[in-house]
C-alpha atoms as a PDB file:
ATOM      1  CA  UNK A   1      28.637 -22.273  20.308  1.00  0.00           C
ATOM      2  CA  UNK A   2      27.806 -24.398  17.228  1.00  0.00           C
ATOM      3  CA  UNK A   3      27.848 -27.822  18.871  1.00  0.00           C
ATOM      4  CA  UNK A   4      25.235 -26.550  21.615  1.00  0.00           C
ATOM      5  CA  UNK A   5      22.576 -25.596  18.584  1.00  0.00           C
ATOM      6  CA  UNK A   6      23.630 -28.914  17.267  1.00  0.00           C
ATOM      7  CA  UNK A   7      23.082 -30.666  20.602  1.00  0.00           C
ATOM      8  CA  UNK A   8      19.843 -28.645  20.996  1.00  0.00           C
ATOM      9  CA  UNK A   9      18.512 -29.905  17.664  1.00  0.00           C
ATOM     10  CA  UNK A  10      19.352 -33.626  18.656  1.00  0.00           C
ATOM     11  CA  UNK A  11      17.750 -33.093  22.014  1.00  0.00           C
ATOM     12  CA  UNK A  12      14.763 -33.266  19.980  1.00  0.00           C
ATOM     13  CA  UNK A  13      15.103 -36.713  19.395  1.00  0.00           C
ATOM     14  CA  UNK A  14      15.365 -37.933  23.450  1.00  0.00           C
ATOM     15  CA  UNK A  15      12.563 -39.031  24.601  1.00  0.00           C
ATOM     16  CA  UNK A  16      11.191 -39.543  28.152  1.00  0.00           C
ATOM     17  CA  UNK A  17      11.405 -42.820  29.211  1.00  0.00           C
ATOM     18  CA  UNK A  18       8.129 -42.141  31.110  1.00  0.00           C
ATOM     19  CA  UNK A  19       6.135 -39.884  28.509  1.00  0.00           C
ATOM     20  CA  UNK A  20       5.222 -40.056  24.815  1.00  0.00           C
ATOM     21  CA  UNK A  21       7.486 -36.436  24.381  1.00  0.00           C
ATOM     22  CA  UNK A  22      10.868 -35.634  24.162  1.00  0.00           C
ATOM     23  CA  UNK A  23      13.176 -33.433  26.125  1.00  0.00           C
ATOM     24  CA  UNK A  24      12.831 -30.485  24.129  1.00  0.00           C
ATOM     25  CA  UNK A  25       8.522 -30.662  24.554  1.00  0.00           C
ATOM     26  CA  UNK A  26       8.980 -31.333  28.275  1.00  0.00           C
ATOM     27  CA  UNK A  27      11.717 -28.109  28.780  1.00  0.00           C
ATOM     28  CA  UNK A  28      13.948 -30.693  30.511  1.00  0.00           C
ATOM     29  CA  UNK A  29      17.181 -29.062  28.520  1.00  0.00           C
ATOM     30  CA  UNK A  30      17.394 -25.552  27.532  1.00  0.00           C
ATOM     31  CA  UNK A  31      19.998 -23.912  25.375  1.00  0.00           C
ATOM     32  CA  UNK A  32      21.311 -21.322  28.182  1.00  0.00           C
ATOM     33  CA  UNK A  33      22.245 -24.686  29.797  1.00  0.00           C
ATOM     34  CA  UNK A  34      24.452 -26.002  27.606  1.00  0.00           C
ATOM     35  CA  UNK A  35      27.916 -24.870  27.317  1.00  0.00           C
ATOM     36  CA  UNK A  36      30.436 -26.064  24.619  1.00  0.00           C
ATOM     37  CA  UNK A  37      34.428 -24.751  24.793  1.00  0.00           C
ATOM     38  CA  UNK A  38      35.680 -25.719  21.518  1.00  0.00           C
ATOM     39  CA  UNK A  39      39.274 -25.015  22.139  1.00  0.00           C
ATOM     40  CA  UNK A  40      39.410 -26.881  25.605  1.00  0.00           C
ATOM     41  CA  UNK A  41      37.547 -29.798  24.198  1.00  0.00           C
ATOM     42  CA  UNK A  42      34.505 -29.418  26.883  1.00  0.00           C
ATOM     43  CA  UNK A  43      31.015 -30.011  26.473  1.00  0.00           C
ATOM     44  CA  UNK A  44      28.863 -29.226  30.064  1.00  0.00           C
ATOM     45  CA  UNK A  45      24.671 -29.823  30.075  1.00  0.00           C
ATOM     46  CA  UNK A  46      22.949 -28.820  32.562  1.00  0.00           C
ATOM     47  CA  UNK A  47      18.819 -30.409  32.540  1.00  0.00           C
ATOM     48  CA  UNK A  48      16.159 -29.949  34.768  1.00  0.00           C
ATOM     49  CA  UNK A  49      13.922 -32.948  35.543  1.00  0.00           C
ATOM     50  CA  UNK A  50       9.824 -32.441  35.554  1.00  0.00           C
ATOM     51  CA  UNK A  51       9.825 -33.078  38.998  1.00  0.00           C
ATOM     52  CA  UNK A  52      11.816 -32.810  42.153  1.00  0.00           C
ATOM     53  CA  UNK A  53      11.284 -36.303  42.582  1.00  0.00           C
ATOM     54  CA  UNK A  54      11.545 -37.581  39.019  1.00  0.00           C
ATOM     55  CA  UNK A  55      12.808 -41.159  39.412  1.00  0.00           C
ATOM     56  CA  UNK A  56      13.733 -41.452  35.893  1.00  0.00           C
ATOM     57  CA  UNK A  57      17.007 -38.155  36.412  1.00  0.00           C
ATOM     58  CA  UNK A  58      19.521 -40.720  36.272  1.00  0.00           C
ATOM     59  CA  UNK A  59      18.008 -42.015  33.192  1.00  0.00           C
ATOM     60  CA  UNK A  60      17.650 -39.150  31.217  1.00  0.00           C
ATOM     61  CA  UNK A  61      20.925 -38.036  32.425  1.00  0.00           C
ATOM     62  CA  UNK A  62      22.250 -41.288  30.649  1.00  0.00           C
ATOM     63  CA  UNK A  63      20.385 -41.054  27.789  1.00  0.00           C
ATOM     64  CA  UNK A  64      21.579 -37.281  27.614  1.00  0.00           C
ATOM     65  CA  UNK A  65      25.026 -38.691  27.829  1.00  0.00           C
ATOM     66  CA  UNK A  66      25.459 -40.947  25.436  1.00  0.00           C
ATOM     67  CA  UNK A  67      23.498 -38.751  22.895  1.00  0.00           C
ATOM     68  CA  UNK A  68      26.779 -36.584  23.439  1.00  0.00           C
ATOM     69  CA  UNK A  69      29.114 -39.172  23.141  1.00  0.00           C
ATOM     70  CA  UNK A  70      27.474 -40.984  19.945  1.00  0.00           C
ATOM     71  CA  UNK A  71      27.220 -37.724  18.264  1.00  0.00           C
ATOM     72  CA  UNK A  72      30.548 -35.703  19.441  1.00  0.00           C
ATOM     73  CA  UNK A  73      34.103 -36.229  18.387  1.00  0.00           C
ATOM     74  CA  UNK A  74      35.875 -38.561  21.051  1.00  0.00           C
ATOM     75  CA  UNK A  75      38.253 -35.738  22.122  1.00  0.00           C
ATOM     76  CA  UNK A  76      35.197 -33.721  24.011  1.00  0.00           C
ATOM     77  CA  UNK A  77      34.812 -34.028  27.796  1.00  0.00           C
ATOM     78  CA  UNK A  78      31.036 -34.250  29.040  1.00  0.00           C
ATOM     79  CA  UNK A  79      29.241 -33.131  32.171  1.00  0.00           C
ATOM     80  CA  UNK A  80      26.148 -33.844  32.062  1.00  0.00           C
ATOM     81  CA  UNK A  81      24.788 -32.913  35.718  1.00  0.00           C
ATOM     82  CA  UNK A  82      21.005 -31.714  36.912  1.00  0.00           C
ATOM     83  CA  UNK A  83      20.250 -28.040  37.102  1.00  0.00           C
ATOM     84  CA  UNK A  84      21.121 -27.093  40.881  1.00  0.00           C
ATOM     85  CA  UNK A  85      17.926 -27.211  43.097  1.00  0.00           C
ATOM     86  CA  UNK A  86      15.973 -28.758  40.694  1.00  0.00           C
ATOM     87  CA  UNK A  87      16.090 -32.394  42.087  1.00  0.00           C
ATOM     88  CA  UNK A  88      15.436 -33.908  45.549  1.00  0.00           C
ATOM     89  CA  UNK A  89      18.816 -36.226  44.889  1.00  0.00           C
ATOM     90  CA  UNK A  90      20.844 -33.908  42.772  1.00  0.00           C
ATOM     91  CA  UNK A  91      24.168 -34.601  44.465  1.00  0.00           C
ATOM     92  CA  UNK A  92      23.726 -38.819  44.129  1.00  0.00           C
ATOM     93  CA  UNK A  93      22.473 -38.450  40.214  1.00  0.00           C
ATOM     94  CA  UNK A  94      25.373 -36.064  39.664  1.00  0.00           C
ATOM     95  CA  UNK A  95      27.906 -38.103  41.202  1.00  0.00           C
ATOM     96  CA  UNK A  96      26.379 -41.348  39.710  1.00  0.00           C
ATOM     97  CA  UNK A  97      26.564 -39.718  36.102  1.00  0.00           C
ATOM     98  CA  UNK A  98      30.131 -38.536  36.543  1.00  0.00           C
ATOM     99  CA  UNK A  99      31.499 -41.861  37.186  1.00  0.00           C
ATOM    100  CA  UNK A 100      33.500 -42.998  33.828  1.00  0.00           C
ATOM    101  CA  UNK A 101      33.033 -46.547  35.391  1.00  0.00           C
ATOM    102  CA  UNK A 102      29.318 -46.442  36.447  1.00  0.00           C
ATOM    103  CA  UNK A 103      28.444 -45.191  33.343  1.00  0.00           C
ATOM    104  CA  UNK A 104      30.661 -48.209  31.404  1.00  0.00           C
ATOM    105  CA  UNK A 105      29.018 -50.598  33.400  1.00  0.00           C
ATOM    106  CA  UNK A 106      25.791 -49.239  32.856  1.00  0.00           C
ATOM    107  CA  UNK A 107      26.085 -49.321  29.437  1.00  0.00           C
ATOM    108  CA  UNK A 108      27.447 -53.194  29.791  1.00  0.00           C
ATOM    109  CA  UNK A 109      23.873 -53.841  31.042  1.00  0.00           C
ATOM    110  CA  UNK A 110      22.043 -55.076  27.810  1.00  0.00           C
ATOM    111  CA  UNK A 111      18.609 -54.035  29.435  1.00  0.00           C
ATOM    112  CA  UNK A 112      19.466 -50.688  30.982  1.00  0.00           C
ATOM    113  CA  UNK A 113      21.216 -50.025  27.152  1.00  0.00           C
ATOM    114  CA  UNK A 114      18.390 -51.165  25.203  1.00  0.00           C
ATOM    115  CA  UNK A 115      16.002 -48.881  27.479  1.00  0.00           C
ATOM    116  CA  UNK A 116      18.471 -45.879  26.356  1.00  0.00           C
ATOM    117  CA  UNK A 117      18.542 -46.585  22.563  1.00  0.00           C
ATOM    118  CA  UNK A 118      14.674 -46.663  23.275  1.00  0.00           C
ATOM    119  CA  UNK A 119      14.955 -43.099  24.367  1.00  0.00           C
ATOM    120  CA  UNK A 120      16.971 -42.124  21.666  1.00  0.00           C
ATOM    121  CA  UNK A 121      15.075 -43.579  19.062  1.00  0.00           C
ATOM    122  CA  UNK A 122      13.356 -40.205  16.747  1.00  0.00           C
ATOM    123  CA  UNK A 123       9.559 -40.710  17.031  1.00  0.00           C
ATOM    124  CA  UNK A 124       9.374 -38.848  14.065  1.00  0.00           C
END
């Protein structure tokens, strides 16, 4: 369970793209949500947006995402999905965040990127 801790401790460094706090101040991730199988390469977060209607979930989903893959060795899988019931559009987020290709061509975008470093930039 190493990597979660690890995970946990980087989580402190997203930011809300909406607020001056990060994900750990705003209880969007929690450590009993985050599940890391070593052996079968697997790395699963579950977060909870601050409000059913947060239209920033696919966002912070992204920016939760590529936290992972910067910071992970390339042979991990990652799910990133929002905590069931926690989110009006759950199912469309989840969907849109488990797309390999959605989330390539996201990333393509220079704005939508640049807005994602933003939130992963320490405000320390």
């Amino acid at each position: 369970m190493r990597w979660g801790g690890e995970f946990l401790e980087g989580e402190k460094s997203i930011n809300d793209p909406e607020h001056p706090l990060s994900l750990e101040d705003l209880n969007v991730v929690e450590q009993m949500r985050v599940n890391v199988n070593d052996k079968e390469s697997t790395v699963s977060v579950q977060f909870t947006p601050t409000i059913p209607h947060c239209s920033m979930a696919t966002l912070i989903g992204l920016s939760i995402k590529v936290k992972l893959l910067r910071s992970l060795p390339y042979r991990f899988k990652i799910d990133v999905n929002i905590t069931p019931g926690t989110h009006a559009s759950e199912d469309a987020v989840n969907k849109q965040l488990a797309d390999k290709e959605r989330v390539a061509a996201a990333l393509e975008n220079t704005q939508l990127l640049a807005v994602v470093n933003q939130c992963l930039v320490s405000k320390v």
